[in-house]
Protein backbone atom coordinates (compact mmCIF):
# COMPACT_ATOMS: atom_id res chain seq x y z
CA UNK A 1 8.19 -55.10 -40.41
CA UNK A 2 9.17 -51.25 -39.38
CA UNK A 3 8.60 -48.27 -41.35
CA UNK A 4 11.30 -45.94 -41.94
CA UNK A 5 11.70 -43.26 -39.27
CA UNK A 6 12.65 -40.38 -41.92
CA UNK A 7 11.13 -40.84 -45.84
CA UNK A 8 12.58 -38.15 -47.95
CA UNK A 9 9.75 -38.48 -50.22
CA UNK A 10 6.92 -38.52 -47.41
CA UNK A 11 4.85 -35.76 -47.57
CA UNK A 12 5.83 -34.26 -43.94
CA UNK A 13 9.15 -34.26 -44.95
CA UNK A 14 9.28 -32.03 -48.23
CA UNK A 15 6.98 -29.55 -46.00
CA UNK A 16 9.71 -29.53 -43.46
CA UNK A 17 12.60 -29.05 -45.73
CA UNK A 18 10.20 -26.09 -47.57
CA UNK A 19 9.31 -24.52 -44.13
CA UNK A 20 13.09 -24.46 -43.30
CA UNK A 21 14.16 -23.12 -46.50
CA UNK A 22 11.42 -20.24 -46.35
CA UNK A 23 12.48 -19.49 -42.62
CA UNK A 24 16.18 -19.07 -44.05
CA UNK A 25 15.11 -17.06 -46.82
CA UNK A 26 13.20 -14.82 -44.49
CA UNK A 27 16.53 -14.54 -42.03
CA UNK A 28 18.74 -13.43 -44.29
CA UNK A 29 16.53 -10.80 -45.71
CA UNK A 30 16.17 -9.29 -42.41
CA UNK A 31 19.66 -10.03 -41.45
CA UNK A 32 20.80 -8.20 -44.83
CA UNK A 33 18.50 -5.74 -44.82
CA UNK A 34 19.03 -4.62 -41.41
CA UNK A 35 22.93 -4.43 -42.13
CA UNK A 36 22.31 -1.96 -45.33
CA UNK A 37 19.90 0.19 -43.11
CA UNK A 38 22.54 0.62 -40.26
CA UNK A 39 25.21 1.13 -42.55
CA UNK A 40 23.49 3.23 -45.69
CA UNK A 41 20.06 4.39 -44.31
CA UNK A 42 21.16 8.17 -43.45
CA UNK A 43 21.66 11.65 -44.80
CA UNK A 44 22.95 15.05 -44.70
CA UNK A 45 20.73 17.65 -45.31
CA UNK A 46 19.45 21.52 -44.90
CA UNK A 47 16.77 22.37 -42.41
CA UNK A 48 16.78 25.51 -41.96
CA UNK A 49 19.60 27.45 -40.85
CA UNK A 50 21.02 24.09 -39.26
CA UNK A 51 22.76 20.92 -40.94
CA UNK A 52 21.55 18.03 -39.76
CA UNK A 53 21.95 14.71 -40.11
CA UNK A 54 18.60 12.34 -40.50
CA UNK A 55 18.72 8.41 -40.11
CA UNK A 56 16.98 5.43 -39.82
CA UNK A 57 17.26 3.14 -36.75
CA UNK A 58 15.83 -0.01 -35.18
CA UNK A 59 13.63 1.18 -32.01
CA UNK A 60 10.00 1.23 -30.91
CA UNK A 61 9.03 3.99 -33.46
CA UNK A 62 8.42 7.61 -32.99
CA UNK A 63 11.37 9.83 -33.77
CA UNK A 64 14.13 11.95 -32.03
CA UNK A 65 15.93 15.30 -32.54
CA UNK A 66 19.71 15.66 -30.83
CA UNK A 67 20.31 18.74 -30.10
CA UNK A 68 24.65 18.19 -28.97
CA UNK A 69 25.72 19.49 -26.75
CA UNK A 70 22.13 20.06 -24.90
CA UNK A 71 20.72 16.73 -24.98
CA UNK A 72 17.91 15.77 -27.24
CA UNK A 73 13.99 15.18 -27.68
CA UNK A 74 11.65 12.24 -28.58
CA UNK A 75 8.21 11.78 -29.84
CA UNK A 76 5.69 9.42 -29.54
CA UNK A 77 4.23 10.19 -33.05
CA UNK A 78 4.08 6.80 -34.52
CA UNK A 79 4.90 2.95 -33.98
CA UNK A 80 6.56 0.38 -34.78
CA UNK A 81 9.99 -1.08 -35.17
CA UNK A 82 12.23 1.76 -36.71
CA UNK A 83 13.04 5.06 -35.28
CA UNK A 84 13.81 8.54 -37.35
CA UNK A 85 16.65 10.12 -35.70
CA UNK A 86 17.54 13.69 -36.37
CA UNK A 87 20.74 15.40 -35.23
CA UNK A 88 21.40 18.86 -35.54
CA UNK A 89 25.26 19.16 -36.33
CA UNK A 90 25.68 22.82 -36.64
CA UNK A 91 24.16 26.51 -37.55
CA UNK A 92 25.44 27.25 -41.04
CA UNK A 93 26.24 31.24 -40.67
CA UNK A 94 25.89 32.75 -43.83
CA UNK A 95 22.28 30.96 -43.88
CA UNK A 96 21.43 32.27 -40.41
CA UNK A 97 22.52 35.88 -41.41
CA UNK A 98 21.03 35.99 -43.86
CA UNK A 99 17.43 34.46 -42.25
CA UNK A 100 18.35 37.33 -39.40
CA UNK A 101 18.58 40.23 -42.12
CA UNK A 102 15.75 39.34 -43.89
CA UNK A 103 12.08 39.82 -41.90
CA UNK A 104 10.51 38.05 -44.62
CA UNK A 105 12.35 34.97 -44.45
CA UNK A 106 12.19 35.48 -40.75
CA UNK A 107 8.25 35.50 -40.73
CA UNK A 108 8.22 32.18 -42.81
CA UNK A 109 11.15 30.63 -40.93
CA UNK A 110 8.63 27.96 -39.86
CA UNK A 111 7.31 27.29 -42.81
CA UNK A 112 11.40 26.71 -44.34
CA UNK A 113 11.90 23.97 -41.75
CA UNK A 114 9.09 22.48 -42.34
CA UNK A 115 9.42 22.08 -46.11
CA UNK A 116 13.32 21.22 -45.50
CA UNK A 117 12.58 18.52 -42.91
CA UNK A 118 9.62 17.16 -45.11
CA UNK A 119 12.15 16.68 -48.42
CA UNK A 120 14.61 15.21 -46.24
CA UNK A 121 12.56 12.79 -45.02
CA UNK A 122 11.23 11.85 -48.32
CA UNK A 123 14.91 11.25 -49.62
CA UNK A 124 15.82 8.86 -46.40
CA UNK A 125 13.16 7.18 -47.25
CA UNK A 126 14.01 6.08 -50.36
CA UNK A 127 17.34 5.23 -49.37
CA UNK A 128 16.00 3.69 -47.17
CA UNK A 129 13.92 1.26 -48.67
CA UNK A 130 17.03 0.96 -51.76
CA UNK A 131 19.10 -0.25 -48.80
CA UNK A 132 17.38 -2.69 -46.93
CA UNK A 133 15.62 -4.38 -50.49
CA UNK A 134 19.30 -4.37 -51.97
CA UNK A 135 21.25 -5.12 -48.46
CA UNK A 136 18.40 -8.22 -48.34
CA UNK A 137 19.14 -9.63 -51.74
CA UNK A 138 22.32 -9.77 -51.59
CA UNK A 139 23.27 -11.51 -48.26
CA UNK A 140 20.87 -14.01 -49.71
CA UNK A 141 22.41 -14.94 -52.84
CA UNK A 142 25.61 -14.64 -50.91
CA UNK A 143 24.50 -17.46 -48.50
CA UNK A 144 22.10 -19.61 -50.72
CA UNK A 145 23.39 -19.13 -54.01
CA UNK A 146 20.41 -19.31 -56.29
CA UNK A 147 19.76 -17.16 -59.05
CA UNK A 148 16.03 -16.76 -57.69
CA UNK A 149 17.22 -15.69 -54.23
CA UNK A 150 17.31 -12.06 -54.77
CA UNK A 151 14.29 -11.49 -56.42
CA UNK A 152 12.45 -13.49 -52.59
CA UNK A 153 14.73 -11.88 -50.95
CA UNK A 154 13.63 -7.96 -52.53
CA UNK A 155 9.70 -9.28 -52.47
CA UNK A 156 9.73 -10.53 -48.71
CA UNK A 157 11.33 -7.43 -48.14
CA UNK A 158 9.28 -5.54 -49.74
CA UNK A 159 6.42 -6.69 -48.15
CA UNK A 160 8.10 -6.10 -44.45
CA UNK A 161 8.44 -2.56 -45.18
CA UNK A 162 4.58 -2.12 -46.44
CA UNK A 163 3.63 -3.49 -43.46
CA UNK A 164 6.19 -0.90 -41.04
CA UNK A 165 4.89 1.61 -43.51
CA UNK A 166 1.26 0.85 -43.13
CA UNK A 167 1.26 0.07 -39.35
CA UNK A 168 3.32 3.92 -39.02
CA UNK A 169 0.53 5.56 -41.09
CA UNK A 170 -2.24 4.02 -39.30
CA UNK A 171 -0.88 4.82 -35.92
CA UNK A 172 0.25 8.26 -36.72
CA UNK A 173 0.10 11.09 -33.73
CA UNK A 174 0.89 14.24 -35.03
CA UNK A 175 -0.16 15.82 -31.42
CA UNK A 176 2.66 14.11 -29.89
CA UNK A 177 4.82 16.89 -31.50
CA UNK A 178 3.51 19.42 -28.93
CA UNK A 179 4.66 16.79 -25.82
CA UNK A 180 8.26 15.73 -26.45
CA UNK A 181 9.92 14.18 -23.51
CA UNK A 182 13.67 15.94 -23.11
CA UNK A 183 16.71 14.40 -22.01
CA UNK A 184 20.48 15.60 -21.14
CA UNK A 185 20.06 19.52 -20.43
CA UNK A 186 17.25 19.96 -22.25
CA UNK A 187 15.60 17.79 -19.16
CA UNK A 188 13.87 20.93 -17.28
CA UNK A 189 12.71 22.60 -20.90
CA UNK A 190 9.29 20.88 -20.20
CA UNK A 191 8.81 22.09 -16.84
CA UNK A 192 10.00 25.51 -18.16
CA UNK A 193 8.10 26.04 -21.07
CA UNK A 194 5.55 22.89 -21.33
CA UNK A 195 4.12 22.29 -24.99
CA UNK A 196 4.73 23.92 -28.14
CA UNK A 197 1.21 24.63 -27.87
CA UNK A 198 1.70 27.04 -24.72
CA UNK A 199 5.41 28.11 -25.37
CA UNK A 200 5.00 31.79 -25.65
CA UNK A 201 2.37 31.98 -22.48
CA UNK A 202 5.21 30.26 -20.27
CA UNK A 203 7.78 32.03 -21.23
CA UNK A 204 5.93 35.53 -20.55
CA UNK A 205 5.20 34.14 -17.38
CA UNK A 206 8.86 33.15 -16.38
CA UNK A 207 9.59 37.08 -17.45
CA UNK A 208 6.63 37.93 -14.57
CA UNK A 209 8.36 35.71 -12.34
CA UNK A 210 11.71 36.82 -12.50
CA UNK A 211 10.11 40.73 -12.76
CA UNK A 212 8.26 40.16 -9.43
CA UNK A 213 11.08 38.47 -8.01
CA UNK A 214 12.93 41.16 -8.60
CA UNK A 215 11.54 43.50 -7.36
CA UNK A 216 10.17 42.34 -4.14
CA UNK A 217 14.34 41.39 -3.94
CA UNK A 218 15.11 44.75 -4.17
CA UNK A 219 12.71 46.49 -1.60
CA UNK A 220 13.44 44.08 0.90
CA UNK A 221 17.41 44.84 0.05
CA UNK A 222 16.85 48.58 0.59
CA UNK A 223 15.49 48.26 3.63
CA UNK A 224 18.11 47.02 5.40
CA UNK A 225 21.07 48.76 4.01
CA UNK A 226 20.83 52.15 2.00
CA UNK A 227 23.55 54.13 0.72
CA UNK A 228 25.18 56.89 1.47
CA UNK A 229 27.79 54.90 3.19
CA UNK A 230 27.50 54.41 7.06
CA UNK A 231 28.94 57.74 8.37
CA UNK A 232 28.41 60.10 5.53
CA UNK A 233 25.94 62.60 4.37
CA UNK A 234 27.10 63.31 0.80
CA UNK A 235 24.70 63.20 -2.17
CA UNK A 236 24.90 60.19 -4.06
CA UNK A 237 24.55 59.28 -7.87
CA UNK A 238 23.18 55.69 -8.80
CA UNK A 239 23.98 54.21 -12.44
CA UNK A 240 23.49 50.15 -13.44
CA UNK A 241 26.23 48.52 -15.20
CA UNK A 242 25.37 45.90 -17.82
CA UNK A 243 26.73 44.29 -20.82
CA UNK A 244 26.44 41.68 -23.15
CA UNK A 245 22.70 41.09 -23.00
CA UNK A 246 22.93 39.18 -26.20
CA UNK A 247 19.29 39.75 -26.81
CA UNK A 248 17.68 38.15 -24.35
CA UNK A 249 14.21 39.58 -23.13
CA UNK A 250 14.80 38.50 -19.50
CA UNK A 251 17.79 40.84 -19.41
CA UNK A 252 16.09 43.89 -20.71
CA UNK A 253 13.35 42.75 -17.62
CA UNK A 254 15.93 42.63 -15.57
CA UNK A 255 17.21 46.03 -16.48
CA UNK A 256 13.57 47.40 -15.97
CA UNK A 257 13.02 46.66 -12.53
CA UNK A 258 16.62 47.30 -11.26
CA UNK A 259 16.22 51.08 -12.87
CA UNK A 260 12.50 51.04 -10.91
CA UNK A 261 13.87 49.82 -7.85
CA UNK A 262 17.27 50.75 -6.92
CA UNK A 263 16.37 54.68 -8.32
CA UNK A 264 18.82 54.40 -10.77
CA UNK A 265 20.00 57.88 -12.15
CA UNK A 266 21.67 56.23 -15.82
CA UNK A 267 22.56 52.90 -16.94
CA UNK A 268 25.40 52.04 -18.34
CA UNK A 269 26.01 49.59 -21.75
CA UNK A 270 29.85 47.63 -22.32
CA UNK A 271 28.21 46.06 -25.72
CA UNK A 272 26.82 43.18 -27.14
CA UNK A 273 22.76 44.07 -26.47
CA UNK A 274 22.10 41.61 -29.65
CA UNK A 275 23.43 39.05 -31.15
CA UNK A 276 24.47 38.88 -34.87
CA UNK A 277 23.82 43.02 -35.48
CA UNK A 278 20.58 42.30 -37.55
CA UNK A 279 18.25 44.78 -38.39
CA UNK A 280 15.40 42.88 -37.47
CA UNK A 281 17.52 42.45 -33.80
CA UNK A 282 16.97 46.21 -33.60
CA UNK A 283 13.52 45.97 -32.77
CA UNK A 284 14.81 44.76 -28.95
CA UNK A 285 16.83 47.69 -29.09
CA UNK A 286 13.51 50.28 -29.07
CA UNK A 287 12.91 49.23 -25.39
CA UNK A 288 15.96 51.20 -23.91
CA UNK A 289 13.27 54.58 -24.77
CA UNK A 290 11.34 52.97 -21.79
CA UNK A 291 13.36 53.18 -19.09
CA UNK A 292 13.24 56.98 -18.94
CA UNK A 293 16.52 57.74 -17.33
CA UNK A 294 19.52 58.09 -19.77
CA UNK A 295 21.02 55.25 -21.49
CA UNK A 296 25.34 54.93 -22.20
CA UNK A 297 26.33 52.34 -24.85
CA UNK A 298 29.28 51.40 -26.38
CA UNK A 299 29.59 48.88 -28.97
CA UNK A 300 30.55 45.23 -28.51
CA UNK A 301 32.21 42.68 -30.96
CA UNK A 302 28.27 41.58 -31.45
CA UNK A 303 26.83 45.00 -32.37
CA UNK A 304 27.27 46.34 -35.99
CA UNK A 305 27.05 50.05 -36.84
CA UNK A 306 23.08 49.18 -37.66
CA UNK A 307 22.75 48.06 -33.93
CA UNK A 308 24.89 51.34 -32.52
CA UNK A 309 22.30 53.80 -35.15
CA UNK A 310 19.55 52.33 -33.63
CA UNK A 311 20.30 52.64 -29.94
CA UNK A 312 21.25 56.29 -30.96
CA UNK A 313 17.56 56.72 -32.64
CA UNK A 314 16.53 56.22 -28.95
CA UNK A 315 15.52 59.86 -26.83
CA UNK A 316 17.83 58.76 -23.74
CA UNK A 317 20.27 56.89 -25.34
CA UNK A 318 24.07 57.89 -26.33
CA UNK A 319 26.49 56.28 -27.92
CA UNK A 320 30.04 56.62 -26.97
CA UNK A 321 32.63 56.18 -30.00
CA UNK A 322 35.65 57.39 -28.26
CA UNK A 323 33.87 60.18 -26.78
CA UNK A 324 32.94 61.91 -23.76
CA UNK A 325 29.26 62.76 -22.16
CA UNK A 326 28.05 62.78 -18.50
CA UNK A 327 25.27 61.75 -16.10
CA UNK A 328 24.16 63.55 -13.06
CA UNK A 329 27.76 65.31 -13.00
CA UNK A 330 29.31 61.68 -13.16
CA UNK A 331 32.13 62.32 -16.45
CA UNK A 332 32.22 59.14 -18.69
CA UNK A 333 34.32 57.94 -21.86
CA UNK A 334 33.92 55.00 -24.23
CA UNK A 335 35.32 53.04 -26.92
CA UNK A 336 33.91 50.36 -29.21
CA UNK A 337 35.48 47.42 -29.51
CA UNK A 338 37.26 47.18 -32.69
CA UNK A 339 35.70 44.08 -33.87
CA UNK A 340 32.83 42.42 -35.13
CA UNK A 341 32.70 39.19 -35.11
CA UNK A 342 29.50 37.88 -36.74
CA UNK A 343 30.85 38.93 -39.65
CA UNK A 344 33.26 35.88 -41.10
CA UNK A 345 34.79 38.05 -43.97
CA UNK A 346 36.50 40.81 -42.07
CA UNK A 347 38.44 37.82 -40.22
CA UNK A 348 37.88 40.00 -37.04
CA UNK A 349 37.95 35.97 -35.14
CA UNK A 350 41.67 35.49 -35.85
CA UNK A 351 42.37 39.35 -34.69
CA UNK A 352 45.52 39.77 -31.82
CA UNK A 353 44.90 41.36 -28.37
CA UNK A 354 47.35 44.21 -30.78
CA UNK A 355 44.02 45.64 -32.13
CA UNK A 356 42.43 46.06 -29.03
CA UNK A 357 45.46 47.46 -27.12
CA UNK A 358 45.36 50.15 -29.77
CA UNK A 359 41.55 50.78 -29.29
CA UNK A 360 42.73 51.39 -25.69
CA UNK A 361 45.41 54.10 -26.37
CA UNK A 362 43.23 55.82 -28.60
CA UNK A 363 40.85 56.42 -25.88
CA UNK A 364 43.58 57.33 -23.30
CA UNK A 365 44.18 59.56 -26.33
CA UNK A 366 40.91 61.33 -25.43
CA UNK A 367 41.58 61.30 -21.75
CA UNK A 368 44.94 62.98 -22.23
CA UNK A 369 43.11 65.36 -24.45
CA UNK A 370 39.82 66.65 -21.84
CA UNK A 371 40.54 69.67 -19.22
CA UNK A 372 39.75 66.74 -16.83
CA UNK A 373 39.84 63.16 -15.86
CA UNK A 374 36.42 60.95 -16.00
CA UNK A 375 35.34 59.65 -13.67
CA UNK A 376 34.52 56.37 -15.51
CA UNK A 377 35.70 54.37 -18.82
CA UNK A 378 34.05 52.26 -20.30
CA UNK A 379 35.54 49.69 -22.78
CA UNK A 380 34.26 45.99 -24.51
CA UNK A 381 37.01 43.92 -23.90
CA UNK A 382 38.94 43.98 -20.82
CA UNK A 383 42.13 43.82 -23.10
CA UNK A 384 40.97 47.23 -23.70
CA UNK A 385 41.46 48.73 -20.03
CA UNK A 386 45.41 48.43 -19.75
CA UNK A 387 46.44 51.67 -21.56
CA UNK A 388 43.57 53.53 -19.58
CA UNK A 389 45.20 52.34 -16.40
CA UNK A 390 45.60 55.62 -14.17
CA UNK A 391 43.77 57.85 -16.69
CA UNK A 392 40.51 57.15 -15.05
CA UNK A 393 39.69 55.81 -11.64
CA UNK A 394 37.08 53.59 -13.02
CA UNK A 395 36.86 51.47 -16.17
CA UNK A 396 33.92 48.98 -16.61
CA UNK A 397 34.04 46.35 -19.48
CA UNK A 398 32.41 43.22 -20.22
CA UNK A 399 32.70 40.62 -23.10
CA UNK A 400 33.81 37.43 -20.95
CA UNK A 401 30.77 36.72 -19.50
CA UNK A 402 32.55 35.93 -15.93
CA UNK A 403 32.31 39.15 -13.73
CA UNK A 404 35.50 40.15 -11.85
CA UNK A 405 37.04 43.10 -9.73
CA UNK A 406 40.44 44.15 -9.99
CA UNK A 407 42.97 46.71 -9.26
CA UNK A 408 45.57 47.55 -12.16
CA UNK A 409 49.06 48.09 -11.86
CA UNK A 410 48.23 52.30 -11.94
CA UNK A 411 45.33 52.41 -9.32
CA UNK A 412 42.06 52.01 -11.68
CA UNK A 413 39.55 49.81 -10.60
CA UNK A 414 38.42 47.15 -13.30
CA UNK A 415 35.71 45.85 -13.21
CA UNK A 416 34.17 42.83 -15.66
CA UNK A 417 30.56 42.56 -15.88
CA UNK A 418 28.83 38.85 -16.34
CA UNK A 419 25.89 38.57 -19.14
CA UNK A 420 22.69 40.40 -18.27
CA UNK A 421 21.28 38.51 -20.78
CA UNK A 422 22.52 35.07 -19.21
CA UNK A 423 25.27 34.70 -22.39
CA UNK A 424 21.37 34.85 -24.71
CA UNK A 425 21.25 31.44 -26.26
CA UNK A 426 24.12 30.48 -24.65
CA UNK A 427 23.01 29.76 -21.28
CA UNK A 428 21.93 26.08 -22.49
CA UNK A 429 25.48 25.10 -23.96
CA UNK A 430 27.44 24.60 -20.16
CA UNK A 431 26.40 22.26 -18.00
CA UNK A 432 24.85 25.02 -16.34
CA UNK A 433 22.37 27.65 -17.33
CA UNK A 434 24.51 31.23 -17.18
CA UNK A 435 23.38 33.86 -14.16
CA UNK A 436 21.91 37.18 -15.62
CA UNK A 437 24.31 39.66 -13.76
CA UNK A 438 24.26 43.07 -13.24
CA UNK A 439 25.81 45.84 -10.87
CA UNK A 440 24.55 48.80 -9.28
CA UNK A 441 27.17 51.50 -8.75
CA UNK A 442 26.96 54.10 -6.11
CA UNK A 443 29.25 57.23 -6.47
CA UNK A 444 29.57 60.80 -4.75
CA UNK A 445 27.65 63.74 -6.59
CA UNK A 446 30.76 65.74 -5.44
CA UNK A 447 33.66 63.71 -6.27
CA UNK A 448 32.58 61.41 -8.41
CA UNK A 449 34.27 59.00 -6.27
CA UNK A 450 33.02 55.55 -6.12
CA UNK A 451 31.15 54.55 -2.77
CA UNK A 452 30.29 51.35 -3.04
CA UNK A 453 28.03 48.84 -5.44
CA UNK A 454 25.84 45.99 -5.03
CA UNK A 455 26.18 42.92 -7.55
CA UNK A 456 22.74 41.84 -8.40
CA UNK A 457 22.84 38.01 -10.06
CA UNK A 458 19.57 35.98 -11.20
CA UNK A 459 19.58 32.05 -11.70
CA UNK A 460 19.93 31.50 -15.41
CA UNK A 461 17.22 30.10 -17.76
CA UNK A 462 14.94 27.88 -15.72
CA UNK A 463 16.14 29.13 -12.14
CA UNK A 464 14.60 32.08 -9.75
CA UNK A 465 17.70 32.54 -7.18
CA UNK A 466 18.31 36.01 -6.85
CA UNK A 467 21.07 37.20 -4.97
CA UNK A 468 22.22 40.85 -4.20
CA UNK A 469 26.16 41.51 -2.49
CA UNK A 470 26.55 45.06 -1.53
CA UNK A 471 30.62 46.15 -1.19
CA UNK A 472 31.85 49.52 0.48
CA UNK A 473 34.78 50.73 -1.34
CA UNK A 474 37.59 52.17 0.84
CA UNK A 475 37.73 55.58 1.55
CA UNK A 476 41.07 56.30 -0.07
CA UNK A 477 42.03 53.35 -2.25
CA UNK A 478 45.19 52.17 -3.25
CA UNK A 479 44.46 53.54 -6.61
CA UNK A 480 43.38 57.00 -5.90
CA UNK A 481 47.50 57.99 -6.22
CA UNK A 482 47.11 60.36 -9.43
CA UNK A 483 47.41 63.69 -9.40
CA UNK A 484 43.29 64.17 -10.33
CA UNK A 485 42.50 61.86 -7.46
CA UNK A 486 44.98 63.30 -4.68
CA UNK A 487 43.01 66.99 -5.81
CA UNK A 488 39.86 64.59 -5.04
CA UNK A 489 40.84 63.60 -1.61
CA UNK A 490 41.84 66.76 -0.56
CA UNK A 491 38.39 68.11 -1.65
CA UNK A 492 36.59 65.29 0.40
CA UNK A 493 39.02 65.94 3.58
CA UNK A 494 36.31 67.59 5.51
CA UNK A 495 34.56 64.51 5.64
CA UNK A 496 37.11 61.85 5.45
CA UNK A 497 37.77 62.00 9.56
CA UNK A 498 34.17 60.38 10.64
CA UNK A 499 34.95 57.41 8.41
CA UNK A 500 38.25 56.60 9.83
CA UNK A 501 37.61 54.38 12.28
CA UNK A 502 35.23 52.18 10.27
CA UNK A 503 35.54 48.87 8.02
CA UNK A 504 35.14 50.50 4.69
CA UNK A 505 36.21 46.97 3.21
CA UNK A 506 33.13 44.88 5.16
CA UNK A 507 30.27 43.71 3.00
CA UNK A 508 26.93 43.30 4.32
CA UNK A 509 25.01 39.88 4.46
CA UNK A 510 23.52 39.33 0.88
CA UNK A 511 19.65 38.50 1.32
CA UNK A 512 18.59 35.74 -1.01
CA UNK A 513 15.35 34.72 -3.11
């Protein structure tokens, strides 16, 4: 006589149907609850000047900052199976000019984040844990339709997240904070500046680096060419073009050791030296009473009145506001840009190329109006140069950050400075980092006449490449047709005969670091 192969009331067979039943009961509340975490489980929040965006994910724990369009970092700070996920969306402005204007708020910015991240994460938690405990009970009842369901369904998970929770707290790292590992651009921030721990002793000594590189650059350059210009004698006067340092302490560095090196007579400023036109941004501003040699600036669509009151509290400094002054015999005239940007109200952002066409013919205003010519202009925007166009032989701008030579339709030579300051913050939003440029300008203590300059550029944040391109200007350029500069020629026709037979266009090989 055989015994039934399945008993429904044998004892192996109710534990079956009971182990099944609490397996389904335990796959459904992590199927549910991992649906409501994926779709519910994130916020929008405040940190700082920045909104962000915080979230929960499945991963191998620890948590992660985005940083689009730079790339992001990750933490090891704690394990197990979810991940925090932070993503920095964008800079709210009023809240970041009004962090820049204040030095108080500034001194406790760190302090702000923290406090704002700490909240935030609090909140995601909850919703969180609502989520998943409401995402699990209901895909249960859904599927198994029993009144009971939900309550197992909350309870098992529940318990899950105690256990995550627990299993995060006990294996909790907060050390791991000062060793992120960086993708997407942010990749070479670790070999740049290492831990949070040691940020500000790396970055002082990638300012050493660039400062020696520099340097050594630049006495190895003036040894093997050195103005005047092959085949004449004439007296020359040196002055350093920059613009739009944005800032950036590497570009005031910069500025120090090209002044030391190259014997620069003056520099000269085309605008936007900081950033939003804070007074605590000023406080960059007081190292222009260091170089020692006078200091030109005009204001950019970055610089506020503050910023322009402060560079004219410095001893060597002068501020040109559709003015006149003069360095070493060299004339010079300037105009502000008409602009300023960082401030949203004034709707400066949706301003026509009409405003700054008239901020040009108020300055050849000025130029019609002196017993003389200048020998240089200098303007913001090179939007700004076209009405000065055969007023003055020279005009130097900046703003685009992308440095270019060109002759005008009248004869004047225009020419665009990069960013000395490597575009300030900016350098990490292209794919690459942007070059700190500069130009040193070379012109005849007689004529004023431009000789010839060398264009200095330094690898952007992260890079040491230095590279310096000397250019002879012609003897008698195309542009030299007005009235002022056919006087000038005649007055430099003693000397003009021994350069006739030479290249005036060649440029010299450009040594490289």
């Amino acid at each position: 006589m055989t015994e039934p192969q399945d008993d429904p009331t044998s004892p192996w067979h109710r534990r079956g149907r009971l182990a099944g039943l609490w397996a389904a009961r335990v796959g459904l509340a992590l199927v549910g609850a991992l649906i409501a975490v994926l779709l519910f489980a994130r916020i929008s929040a405040p940190i700082g000047p920045f909104e962000a965006s915080l979230a929960i994910r499945p991963g191998s724990g620890g948590a992660e900052v985005a940083v689009p369009p730079l790339g992001s970092l990750a933490a090891d700070v704690f394990d197990g199976p979810l991940r925090l996920d932070v993503r920095l969306q964008s800079v709210d402005q009023v809240r970041a000019q009004a962090l820049a204007n204040d030095p108080v708020r500034l001194a406790g910015v760190v302090d702000r984040v923290t406090e704002d991240l700490q909240d935030a994460v609090v909140e995601l938690v909850v919703i969180t844990v609502l989520a998943a405990v409401g995402g699990a009970a209901l895909v249960s009842w859904v599927v198994l339709r029993r009144r009971r369901e939900p309550l197992i369904a909350a309870g098992l998970t529940g318990a899950l997240l105690l256990g995550i929770g627990g299993v995060g707290a006990s294996t909790w790292r907060p050390e791991a904070l000062s060793t992120p590992t960086y993708t997407g651009l942010l990749v070479n921030a670790n070999s740049l500046i290492g831990s949070a721990e040691d940020l500000l002793a790396r970055f002082d000594a990638y300012r050493a680096s660039l400062t020696d590189l520099v340097a050594n650059v630049g006495s190895l350059y003036s040894t093997l060419s050195a103005l005047p210009a092959p085949g004449s004698t004439d007296e020359t006067v040196t002055l350093l073009h920059v613009s739009d340092i944005h800032l950036n302490p590497a570009g005031f560095d910069l500025v120090e050791q090209v002044v030391g090196s190259f014997e620069v007579d003056g520099v000269l400023d085309t605008g936007d030296i900081t950033d939003w036109g804070s007074p605590p941004e000023g406080q960059m501003v007081d190292s222009i009473r260091t170089l020692g040699v006078p200091y030109v600036f005009i204001r950019g669509n970055h610089d506020s009145v503050a910023t322009a009151e402060r560079v004219a509290a410095q001893p060597n400094a002068t501020v040109l506001d559709f003015s006149a002054t003069e360095i070493a015999g060299i004339s010079i005239v300037g105009a502000k840009d008409p602009r300023f940007t960082p401030d949203k109200s004034t709707g400066d952002d949706d301003a026509g190329p009409e405003v700054l066409v008239r901020s040009g013919e108020r300055l050849a205003e000025l130029i019609d109006s002196l017993p003389e010519p200048p020998d240089i202009a200098l303007v913001h925007d090179p939007k700004q140069a076209p009405p000065v166009d055969g007023l003055a032989p020279l005009i130097l701008a900046g703003h685009t950050h992308d440095r270019q030579v060109s002759e005008l339709d009248d004869g004047s030579l225009l020419m665009v400075q990069g960013s000395t300051g490597g575009a300030g913050l900016r350098a990490l939003e292209g794919e690459f980092p942007e070059p700190l440029t500069c130009t040193v300008l070379y012109f005849n203590a007689d004529t004023g006449r431009l000789q010839a300059y060398d264009d200095i550029t330094l690898g952007g944040l992260g890079e040491s490449e230095v590279t310096i391109e000397r250019t002879v200007v012609p003897e008698l350029p195309a542009g030299e047709q007005s009235g002022a500069a056919e006087d000038e020629a005649d007055a430099a026709e003693g000397g003009a005969g021994a350069a006739e037979g030479e290249d005036a266009d060649s440029s010299p090989a450009s040594p490289t670091g």
